[in-house]
N, C-alpha and C. Protein backbone atom coordinates (compact mmCIF):
# COMPACT_ATOMS: atom_id res chain seq x y z
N UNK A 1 0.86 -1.17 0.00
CA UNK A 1 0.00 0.00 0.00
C UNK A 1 0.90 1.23 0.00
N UNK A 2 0.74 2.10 -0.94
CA UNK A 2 1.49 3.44 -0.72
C UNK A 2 0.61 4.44 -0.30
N UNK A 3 1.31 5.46 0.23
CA UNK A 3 1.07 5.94 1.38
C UNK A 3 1.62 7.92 0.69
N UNK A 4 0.49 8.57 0.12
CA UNK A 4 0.87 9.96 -0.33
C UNK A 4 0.56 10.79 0.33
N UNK A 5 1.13 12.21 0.21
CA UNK A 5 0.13 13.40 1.58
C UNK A 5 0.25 14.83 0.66
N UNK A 6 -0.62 15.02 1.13
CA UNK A 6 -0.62 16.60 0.65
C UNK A 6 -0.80 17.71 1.70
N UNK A 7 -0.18 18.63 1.22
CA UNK A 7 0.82 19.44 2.16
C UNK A 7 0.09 20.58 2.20
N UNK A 8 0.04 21.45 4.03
CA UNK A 8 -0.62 22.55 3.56
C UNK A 8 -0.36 23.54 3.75
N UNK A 9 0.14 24.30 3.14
CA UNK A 9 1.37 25.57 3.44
C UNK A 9 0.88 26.32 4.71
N UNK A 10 0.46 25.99 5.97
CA UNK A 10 0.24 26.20 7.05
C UNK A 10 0.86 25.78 8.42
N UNK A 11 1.41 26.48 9.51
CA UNK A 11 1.98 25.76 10.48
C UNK A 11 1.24 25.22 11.56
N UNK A 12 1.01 24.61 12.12
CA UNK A 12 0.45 24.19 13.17
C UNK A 12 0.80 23.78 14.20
N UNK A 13 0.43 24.20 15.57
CA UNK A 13 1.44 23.97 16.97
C UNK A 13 0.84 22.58 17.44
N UNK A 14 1.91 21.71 17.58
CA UNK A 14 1.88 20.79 17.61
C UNK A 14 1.90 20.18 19.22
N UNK A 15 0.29 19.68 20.04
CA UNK A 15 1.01 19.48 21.31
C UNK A 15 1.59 18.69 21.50
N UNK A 16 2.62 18.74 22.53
CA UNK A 16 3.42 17.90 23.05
C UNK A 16 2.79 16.50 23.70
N UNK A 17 3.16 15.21 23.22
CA UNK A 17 2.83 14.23 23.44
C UNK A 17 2.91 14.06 25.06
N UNK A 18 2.46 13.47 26.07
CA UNK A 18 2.43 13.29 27.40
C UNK A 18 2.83 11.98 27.39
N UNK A 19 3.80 11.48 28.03
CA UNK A 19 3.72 9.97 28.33
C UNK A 19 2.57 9.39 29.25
N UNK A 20 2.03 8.37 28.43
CA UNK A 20 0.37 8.12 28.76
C UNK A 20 -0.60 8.06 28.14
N UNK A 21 -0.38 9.06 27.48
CA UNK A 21 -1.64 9.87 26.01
C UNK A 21 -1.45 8.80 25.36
N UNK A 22 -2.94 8.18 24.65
CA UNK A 22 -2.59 7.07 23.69
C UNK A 22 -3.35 8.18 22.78
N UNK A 23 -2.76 8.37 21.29
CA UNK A 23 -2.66 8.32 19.69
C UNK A 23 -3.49 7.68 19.38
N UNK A 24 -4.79 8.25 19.01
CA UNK A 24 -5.74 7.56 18.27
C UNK A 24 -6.16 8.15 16.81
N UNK A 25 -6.14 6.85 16.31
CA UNK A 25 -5.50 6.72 14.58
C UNK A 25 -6.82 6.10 13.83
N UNK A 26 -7.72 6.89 13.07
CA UNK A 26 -8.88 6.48 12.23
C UNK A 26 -8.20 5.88 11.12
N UNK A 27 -8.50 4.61 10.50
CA UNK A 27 -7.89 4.18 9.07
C UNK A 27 -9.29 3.91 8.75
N UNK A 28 -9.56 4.41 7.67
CA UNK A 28 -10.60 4.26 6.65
C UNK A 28 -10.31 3.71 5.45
N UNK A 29 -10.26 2.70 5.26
CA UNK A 29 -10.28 2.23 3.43
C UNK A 29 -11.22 2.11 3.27
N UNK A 30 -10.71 1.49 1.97
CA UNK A 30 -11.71 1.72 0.63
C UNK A 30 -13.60 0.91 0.81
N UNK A 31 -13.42 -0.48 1.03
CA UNK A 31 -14.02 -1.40 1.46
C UNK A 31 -14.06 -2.49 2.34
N UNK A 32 -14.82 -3.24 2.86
CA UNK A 32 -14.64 -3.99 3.90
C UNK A 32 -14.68 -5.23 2.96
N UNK A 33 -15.49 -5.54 1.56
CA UNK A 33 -15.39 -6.52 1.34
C UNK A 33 -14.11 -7.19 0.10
N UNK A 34 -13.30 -6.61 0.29
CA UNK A 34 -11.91 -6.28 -0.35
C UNK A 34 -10.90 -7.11 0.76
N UNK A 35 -9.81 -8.49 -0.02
CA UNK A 35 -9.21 -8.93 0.85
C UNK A 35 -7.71 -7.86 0.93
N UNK A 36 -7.87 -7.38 0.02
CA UNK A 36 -6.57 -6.36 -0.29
C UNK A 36 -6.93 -5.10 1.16
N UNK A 37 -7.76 -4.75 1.54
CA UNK A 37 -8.12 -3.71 2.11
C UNK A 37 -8.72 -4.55 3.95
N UNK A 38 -8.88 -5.84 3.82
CA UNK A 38 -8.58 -6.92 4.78
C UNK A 38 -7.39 -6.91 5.48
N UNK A 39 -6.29 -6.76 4.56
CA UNK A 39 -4.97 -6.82 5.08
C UNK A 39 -4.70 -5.63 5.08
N UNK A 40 -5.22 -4.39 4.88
CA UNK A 40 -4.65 -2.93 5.55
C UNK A 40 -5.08 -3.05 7.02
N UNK A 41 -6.53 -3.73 7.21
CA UNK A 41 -6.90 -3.33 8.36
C UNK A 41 -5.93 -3.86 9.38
N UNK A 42 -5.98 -5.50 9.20
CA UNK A 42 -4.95 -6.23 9.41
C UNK A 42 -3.28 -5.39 9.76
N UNK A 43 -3.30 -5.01 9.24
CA UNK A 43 -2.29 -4.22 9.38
C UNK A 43 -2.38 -3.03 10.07
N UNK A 44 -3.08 -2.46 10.41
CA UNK A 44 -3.26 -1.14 11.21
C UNK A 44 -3.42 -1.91 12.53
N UNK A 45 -4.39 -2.97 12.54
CA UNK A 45 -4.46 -3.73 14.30
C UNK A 45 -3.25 -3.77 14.65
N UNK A 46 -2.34 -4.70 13.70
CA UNK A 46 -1.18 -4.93 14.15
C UNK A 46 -0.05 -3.81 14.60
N UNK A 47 -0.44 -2.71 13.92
CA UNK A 47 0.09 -1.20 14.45
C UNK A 47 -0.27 -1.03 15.91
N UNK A 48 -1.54 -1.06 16.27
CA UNK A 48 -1.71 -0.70 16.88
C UNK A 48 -1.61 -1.38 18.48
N UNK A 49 -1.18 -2.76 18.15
CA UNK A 49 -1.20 -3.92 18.70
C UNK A 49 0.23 -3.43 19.25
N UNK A 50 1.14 -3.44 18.23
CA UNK A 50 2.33 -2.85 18.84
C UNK A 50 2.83 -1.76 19.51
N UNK A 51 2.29 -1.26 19.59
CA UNK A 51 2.35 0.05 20.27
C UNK A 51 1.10 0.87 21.44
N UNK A 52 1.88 0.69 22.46
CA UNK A 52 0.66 1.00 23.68
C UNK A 52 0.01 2.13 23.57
N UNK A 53 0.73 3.08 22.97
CA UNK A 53 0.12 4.38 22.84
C UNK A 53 -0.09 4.51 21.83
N UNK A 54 -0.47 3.57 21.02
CA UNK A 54 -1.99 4.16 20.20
C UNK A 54 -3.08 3.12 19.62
N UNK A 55 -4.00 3.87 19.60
CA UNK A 55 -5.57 3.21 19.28
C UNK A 55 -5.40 3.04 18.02
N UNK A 56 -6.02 2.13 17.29
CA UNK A 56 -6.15 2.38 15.59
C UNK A 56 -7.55 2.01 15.65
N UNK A 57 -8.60 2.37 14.93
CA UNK A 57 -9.69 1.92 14.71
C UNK A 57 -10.04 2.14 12.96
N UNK A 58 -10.77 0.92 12.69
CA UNK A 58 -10.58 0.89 11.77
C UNK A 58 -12.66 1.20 10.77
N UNK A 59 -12.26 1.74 9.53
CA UNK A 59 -13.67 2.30 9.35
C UNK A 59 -13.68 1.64 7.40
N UNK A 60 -14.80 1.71 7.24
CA UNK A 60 -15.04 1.55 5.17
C UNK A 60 -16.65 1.31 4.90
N UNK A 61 -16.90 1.43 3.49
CA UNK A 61 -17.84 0.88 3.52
C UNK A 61 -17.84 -0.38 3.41
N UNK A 62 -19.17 -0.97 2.53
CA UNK A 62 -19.00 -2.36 2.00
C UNK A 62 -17.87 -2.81 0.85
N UNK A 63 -18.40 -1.77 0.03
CA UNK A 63 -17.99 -1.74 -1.43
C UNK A 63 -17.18 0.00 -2.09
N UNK A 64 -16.28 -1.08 -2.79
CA UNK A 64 -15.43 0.61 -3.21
C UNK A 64 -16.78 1.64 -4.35
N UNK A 65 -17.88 0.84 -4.01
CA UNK A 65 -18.63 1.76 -5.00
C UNK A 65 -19.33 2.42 -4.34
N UNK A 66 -19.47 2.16 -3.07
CA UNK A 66 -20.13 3.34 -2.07
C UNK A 66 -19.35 4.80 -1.60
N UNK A 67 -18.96 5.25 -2.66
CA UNK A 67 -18.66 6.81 -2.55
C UNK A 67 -19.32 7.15 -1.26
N UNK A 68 -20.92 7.43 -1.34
CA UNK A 68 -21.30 8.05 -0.64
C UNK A 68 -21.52 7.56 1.10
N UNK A 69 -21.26 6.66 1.04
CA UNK A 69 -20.81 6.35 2.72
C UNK A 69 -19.91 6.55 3.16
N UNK A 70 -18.99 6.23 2.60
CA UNK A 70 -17.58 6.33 2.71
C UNK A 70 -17.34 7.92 3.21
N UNK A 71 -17.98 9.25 2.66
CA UNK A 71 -17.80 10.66 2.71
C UNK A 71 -18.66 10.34 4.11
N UNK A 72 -20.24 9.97 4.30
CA UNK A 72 -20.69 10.14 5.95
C UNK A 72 -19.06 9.75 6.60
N UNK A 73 -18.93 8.67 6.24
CA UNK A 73 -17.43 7.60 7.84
C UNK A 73 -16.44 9.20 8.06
N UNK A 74 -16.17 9.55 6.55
CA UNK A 74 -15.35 10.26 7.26
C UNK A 74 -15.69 11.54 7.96
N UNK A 75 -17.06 12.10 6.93
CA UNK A 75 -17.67 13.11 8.19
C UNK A 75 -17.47 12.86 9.54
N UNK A 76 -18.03 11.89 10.11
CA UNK A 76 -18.47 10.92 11.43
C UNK A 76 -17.21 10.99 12.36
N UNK A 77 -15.79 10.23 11.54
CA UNK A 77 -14.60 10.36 12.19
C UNK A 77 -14.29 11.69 12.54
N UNK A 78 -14.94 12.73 11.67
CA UNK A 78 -13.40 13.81 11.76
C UNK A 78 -14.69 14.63 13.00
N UNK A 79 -15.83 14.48 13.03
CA UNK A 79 -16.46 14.70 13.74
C UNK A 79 -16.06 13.98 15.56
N UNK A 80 -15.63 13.11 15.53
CA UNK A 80 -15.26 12.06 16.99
C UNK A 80 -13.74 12.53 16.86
N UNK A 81 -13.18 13.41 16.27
CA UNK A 81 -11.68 14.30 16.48
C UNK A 81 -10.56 13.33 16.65
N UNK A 82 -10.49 12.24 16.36
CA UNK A 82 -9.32 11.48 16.56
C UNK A 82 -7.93 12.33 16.21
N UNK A 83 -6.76 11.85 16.21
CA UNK A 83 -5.52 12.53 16.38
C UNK A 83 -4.99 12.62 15.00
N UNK A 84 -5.36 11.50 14.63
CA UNK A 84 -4.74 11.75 12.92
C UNK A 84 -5.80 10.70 12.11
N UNK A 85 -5.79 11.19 10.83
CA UNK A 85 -6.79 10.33 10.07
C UNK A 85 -5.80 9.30 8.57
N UNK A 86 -6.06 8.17 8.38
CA UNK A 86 -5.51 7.56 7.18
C UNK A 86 -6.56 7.39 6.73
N UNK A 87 -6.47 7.60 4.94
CA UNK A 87 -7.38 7.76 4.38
C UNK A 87 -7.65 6.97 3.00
N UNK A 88 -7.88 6.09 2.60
CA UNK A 88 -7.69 5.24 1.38
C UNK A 88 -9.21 6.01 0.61
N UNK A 89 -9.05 7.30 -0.17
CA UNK A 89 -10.62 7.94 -0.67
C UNK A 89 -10.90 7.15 -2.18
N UNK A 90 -12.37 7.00 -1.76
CA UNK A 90 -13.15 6.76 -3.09
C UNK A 90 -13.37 7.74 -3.33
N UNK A 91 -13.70 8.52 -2.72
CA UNK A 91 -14.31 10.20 -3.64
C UNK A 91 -13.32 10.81 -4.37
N UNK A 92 -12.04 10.49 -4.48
CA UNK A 92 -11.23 11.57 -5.19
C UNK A 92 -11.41 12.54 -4.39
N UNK A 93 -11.67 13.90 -5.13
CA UNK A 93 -11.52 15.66 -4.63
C UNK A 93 -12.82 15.71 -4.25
N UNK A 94 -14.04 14.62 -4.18
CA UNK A 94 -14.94 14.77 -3.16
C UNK A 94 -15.05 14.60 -1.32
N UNK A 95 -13.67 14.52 -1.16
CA UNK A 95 -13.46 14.50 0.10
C UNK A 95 -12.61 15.78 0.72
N UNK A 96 -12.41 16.35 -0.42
CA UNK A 96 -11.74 17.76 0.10
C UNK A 96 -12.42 18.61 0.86
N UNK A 97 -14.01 18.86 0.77
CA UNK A 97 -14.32 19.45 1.56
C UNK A 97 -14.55 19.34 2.68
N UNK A 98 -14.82 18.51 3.56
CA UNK A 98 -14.88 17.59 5.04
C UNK A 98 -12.82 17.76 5.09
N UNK A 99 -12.38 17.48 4.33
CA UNK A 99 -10.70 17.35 4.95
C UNK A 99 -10.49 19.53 5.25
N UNK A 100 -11.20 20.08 4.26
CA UNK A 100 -10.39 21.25 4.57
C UNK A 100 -11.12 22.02 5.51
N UNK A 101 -12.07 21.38 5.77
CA UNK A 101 -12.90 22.28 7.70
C UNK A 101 -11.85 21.55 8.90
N UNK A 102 -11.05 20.82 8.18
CA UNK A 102 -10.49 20.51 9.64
C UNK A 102 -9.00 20.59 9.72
N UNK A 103 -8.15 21.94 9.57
CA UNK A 103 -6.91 21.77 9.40
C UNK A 103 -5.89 20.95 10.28
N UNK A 104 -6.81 20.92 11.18
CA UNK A 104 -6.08 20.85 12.93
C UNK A 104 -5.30 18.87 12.67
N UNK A 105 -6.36 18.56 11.54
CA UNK A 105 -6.19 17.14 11.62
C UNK A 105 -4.63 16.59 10.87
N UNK A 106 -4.04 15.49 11.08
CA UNK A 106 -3.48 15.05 9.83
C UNK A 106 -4.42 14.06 9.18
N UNK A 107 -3.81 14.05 7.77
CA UNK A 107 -4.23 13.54 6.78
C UNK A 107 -3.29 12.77 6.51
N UNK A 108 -3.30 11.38 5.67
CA UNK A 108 -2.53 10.58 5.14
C UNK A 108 -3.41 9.73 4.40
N UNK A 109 -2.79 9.63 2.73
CA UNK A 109 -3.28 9.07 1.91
C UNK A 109 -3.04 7.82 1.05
């Protein structure tokens, strides 16, 4: 899986991590019924498995043809403020608008 970001000529103060604070990490792909996207999730547990300080939870629709659920999940997530978001989009540049009300977030694509 590759992994792109887009950059936003903005700085942002970054708080300081607390030892304790667990990192909670939304991964959203594409679909749930995808074994390719099986083994991202798979792979984010195991992230998260390894590491005490942080949560991964994992989100998609059924099908990579549900555009339009896929835009609610991530409404929904960026709405429950997690710490950083991964993002596998079906919408293309239909997800730009939900990503750019929330600068505060990271993004990873």
């Amino acid at each position: 899986m590759a992994i792109a970001g887009c950059a936003v000529e903005e700085t942002v103060e970054e708080e300081p991590v607390v030892e304790g604070d667990v990192l909670e990490i939304a991964l959203i792909i594409k679909a749930t019924d995808s074994s390719f996207w099986q083994a991202a999730i798979a792979g984010g547990e195991a992230f998260g498995a390894d590491n005490a300080n942080v949560n991964v939870t994992t989100y998609g629709p059924a099908s990579e043809a549900d555009v339009d659920e896929q835009l609610a999940i991530l409404e929904n997530v960026i709405t429950s403020g997690p710490d950083a978001i991964v993002l596998a989009s079906n919408a293309g540049e239909g997800a730009n608008a939900a990503m750019q009300m929330q600068r505060h977030l990271e993004f990873l694509f």
